[in-house]
Protein backbone atom coordinates (compact mmCIF):
# COMPACT_ATOMS: atom_id res chain seq x y z
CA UNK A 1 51.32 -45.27 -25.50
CA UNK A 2 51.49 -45.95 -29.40
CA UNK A 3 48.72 -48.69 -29.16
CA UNK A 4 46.35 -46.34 -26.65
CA UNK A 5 46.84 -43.63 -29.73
CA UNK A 6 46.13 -46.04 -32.27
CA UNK A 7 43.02 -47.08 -30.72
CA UNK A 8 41.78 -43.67 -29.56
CA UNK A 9 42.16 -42.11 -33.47
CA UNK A 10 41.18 -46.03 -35.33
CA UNK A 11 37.20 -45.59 -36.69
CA UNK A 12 37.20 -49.67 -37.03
CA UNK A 13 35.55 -51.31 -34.50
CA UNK A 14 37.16 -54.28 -34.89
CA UNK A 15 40.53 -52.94 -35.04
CA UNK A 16 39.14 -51.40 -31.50
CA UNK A 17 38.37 -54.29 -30.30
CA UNK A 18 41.66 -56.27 -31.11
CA UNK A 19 43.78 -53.21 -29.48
CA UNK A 20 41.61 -53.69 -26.34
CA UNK A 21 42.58 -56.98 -25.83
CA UNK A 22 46.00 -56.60 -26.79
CA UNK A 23 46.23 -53.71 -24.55
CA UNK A 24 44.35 -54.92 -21.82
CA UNK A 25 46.67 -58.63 -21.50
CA UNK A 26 49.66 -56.47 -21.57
CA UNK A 27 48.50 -54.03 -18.69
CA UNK A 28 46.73 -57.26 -16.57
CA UNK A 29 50.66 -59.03 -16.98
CA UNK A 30 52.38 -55.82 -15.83
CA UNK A 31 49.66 -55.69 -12.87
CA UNK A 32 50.91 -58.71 -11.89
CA UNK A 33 54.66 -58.70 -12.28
CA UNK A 34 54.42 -55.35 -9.96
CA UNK A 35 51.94 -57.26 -7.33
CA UNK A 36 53.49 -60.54 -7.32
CA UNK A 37 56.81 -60.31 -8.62
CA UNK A 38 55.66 -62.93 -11.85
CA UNK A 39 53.06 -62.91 -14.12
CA UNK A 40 50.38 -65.61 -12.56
CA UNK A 41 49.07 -68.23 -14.58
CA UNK A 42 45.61 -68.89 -13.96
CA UNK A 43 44.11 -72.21 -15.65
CA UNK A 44 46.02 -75.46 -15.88
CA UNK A 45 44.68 -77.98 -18.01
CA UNK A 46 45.40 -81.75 -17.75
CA UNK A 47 43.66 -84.53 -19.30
CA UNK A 48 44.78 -88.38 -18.91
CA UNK A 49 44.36 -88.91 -23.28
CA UNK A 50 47.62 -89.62 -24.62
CA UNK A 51 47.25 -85.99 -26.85
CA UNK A 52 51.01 -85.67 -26.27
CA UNK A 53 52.36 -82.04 -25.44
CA UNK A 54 48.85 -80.95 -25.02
CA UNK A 55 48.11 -83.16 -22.07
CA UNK A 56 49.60 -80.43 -19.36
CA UNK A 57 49.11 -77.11 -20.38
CA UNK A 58 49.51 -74.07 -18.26
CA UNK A 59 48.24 -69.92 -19.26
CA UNK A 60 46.79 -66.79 -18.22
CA UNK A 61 44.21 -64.79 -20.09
CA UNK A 62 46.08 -62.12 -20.05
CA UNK A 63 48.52 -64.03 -22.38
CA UNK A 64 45.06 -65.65 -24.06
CA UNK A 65 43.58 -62.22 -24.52
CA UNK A 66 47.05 -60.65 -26.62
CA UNK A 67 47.20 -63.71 -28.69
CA UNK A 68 43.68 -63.08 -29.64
CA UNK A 69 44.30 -59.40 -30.24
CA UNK A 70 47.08 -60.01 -32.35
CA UNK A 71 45.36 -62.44 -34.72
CA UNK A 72 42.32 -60.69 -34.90
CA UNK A 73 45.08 -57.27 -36.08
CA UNK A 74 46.29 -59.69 -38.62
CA UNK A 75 42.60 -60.18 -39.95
CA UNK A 76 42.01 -57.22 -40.14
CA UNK A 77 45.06 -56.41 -42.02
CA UNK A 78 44.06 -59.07 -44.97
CA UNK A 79 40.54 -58.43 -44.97
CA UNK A 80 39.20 -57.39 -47.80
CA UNK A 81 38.17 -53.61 -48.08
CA UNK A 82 34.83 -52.03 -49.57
CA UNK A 83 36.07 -49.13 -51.91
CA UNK A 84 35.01 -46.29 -50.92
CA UNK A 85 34.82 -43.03 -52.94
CA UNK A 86 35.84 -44.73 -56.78
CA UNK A 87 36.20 -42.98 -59.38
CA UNK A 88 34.19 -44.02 -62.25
């Protein structure tokens, strides 16, 4: 409820965008603990290189789209500002 707030009242669209995803990959893994019982995982990537822990990885995009959301909040956060309104 906080986040839908947030993103209803935010003028950024970026910020938007990053509470969309964030948002959206927490309601698709809730969809799918209450169908399935578990959160599917939906690509699994394997490759024969020896990349090490890389070589069999597992995830959904609904765990793909919060980790995106989240970075692109942190961004945002450090981003620099036009200033708007100075005082001369």
């Amino acid at each position: 409820g906080v986040l839908g707030a947030w993103l209803w009242r935010t003028p950024d669209r970026l910020t938007a965008a990053a509470l969309g995803l964030v948002i959206g990959g927490a309601l698709g893994n809730a969809l799918d603990r209450w169908s399935y019982g578990a959160v599917a995982d939906f690509f699994y990537l394997h490759t024969t290189l020896p990349v090490g822990p890389l070589a069999n990885y597992v995830f959904n995009v609904a765990d793909a789209a919060i980790v995106a959301g989240v970075a692109l909040l942190l961004y945002e956060s450090v981003r620099p500002r036009p200033a708007v309104g100075k005082a001369a």
